[in-house]
N, C-alpha and C. Protein backbone atom coordinates (compact mmCIF):
# COMPACT_ATOMS: atom_id res chain seq x y z
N UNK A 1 103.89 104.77 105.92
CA UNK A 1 103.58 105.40 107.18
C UNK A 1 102.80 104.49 108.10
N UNK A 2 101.95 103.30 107.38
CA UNK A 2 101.62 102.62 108.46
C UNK A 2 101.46 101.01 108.23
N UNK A 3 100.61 100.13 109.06
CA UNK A 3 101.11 98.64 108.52
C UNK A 3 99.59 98.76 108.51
N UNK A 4 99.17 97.10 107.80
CA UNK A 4 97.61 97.34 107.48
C UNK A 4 97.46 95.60 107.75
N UNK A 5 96.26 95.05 107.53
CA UNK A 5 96.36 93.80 107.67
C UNK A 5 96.02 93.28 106.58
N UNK A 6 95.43 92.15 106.23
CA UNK A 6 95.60 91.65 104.66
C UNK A 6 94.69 92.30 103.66
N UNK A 7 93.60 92.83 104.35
CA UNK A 7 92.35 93.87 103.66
C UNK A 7 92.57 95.16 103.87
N UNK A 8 93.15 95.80 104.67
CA UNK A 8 93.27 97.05 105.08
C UNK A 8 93.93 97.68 105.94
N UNK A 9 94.38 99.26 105.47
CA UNK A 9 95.57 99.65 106.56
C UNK A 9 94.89 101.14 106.99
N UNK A 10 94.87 100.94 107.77
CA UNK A 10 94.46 102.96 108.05
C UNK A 10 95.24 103.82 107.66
N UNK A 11 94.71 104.41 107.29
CA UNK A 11 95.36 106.07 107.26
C UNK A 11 94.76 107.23 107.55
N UNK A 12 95.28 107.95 108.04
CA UNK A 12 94.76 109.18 108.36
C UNK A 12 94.98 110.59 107.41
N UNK A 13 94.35 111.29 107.05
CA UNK A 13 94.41 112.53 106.30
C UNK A 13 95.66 113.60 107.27
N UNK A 14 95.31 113.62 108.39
CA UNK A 14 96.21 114.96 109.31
C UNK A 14 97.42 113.98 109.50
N UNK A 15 97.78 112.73 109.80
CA UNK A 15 98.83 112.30 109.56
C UNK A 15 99.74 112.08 108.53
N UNK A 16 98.96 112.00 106.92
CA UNK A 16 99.72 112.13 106.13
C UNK A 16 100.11 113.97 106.10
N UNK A 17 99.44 114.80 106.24
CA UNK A 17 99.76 116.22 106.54
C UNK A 17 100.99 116.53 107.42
N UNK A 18 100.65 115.79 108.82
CA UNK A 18 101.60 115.94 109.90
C UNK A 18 103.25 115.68 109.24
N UNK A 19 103.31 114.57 108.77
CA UNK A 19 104.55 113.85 107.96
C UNK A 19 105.07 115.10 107.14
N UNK A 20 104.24 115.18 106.14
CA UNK A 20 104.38 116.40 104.98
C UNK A 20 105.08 117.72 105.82
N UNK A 21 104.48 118.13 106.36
CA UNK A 21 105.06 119.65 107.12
C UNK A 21 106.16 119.44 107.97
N UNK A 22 106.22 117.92 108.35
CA UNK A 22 107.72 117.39 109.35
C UNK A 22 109.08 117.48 108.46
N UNK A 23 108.92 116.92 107.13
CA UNK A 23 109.77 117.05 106.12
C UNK A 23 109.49 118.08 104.72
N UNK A 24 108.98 119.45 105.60
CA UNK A 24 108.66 120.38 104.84
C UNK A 24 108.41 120.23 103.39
N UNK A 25 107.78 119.24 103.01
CA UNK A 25 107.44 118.84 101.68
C UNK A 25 106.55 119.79 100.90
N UNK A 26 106.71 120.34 99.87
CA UNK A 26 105.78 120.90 99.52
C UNK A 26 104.83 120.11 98.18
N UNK A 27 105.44 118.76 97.89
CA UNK A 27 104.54 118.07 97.09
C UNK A 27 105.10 116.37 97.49
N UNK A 28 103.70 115.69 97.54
CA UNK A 28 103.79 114.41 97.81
C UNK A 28 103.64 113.57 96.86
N UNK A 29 104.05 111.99 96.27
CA UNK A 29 103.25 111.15 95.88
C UNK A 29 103.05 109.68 96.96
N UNK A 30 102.31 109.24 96.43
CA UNK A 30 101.29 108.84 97.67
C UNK A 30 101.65 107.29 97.30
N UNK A 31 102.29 106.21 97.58
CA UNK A 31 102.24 104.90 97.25
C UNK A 31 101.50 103.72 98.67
N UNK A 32 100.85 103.06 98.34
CA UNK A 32 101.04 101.40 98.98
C UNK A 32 100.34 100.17 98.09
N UNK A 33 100.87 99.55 98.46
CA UNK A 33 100.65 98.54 97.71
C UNK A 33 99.37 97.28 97.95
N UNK A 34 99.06 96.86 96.69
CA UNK A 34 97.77 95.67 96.83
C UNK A 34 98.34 94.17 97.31
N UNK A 35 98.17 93.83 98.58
CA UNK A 35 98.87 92.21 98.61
C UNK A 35 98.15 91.28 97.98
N UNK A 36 97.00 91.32 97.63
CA UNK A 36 96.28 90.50 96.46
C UNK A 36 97.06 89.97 95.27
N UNK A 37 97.72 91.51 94.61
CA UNK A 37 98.69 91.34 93.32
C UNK A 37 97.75 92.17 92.72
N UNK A 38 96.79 92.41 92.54
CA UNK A 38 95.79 93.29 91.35
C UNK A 38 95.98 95.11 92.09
N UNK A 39 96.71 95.46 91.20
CA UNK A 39 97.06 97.10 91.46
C UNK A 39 95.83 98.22 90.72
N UNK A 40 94.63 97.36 90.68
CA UNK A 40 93.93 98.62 90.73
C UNK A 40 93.19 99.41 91.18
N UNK A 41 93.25 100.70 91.80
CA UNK A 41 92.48 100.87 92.53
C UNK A 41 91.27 100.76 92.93
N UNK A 42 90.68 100.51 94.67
CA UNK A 42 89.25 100.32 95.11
C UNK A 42 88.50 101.64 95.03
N UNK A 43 87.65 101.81 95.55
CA UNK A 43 86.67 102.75 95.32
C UNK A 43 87.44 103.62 96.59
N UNK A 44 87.59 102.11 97.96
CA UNK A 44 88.29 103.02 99.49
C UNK A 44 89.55 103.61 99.15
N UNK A 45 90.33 103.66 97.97
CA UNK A 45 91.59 103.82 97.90
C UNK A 45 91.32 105.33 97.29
N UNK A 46 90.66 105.43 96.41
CA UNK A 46 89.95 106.94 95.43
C UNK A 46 89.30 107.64 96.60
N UNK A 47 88.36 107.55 97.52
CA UNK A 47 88.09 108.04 98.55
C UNK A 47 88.99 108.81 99.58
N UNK A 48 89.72 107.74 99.64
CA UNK A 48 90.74 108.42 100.55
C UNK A 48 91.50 109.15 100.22
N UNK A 49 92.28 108.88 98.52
CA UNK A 49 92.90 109.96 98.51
C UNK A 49 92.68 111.40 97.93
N UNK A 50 91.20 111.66 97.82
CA UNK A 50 90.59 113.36 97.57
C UNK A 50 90.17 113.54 98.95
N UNK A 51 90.83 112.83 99.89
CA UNK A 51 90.72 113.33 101.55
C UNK A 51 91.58 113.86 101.49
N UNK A 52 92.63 113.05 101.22
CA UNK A 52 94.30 113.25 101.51
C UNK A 52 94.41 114.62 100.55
N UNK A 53 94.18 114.77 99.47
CA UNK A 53 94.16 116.26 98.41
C UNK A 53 93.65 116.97 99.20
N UNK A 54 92.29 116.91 99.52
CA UNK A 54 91.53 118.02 100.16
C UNK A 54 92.04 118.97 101.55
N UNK A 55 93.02 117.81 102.65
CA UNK A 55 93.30 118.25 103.54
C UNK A 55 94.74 118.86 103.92
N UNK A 56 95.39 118.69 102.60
CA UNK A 56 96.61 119.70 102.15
C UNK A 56 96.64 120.13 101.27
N UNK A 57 95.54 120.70 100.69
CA UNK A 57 95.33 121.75 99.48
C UNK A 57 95.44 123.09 100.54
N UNK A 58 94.58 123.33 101.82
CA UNK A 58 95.01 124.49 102.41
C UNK A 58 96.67 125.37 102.81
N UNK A 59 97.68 123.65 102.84
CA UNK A 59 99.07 123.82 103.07
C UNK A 59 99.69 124.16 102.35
N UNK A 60 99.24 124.25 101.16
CA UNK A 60 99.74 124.86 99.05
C UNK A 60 100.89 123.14 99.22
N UNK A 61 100.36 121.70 99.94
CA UNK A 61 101.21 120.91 99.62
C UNK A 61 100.53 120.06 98.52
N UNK A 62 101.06 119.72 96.97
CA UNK A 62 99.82 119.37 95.99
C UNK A 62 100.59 117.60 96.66
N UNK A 63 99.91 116.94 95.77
CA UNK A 63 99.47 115.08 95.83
C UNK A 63 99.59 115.17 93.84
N UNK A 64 100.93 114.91 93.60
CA UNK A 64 101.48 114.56 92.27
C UNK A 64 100.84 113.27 92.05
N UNK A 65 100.26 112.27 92.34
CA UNK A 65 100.05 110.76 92.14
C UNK A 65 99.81 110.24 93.47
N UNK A 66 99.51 109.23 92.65
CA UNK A 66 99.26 108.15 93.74
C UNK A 66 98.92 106.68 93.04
N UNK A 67 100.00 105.92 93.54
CA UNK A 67 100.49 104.71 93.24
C UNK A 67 99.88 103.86 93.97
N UNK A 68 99.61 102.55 93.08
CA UNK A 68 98.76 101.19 94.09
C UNK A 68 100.14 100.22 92.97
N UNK A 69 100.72 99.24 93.87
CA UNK A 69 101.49 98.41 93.39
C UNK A 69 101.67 97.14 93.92
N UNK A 70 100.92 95.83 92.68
CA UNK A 70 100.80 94.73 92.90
C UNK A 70 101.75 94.05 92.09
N UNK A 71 101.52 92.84 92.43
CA UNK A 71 102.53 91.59 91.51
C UNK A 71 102.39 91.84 90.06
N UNK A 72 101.03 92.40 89.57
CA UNK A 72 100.85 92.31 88.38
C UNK A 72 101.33 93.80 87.63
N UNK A 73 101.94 94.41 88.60
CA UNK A 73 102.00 95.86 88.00
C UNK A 73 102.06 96.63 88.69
N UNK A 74 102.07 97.90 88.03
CA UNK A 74 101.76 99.34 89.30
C UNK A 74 100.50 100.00 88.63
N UNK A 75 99.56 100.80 89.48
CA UNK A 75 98.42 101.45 88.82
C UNK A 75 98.48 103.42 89.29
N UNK A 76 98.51 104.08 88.09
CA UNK A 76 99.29 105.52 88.55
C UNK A 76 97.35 106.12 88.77
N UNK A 77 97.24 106.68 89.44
CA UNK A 77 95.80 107.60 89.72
C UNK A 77 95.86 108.54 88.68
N UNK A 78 96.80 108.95 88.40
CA UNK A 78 97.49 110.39 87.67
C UNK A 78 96.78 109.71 85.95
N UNK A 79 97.54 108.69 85.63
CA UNK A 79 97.38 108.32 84.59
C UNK A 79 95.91 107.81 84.18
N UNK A 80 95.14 107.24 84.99
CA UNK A 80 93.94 106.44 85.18
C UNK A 80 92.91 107.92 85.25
N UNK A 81 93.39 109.01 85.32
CA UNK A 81 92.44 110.07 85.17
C UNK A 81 91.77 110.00 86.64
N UNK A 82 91.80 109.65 87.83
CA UNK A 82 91.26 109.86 89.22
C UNK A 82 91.84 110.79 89.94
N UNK A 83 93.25 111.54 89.50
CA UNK A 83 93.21 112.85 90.06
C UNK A 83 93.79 113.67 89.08
């Protein structure tokens, strides 16, 4: 949904929402990737996404995962116990 520069990309909570309700989704998983190559998540990446939960838990739309994917791998949130 958006471009970022070599440290960071914005995102917005009501825009990932906005998207969601455009393609009547009722469950998301959440991917972007580390250009470093190390897919594991930052602290800003866990932050953001119990924004992103929090602000479509009112829409009954759940957040199945959420994927960080580097050269060295992919890192699942789901699996890593962070959501």
């Amino acid at each position: 949904m958006n471009r970022g520069t070599v440290d960071h990309a914005p995102v917005y909570p009501r825009e990932v929402a906005r998207r969601a309700l455009e393609l009547s989704a009722s469950a998301l998983i959440l991917v972007h990737n580390h250009p470093s190559g190390d897919p594991t998540p930052s602290s800003a990446d866990v932050d953001m996404t119990r924004q992103i939960v929090e602000a479509v838990r009112p829409l009954r739309i759940t957040i199945h995962d959420h994927l960080v994917v580097g050269r060295d791998g992919t890192a699942s949130f789901k699996a890593l116990g962070l959501m």
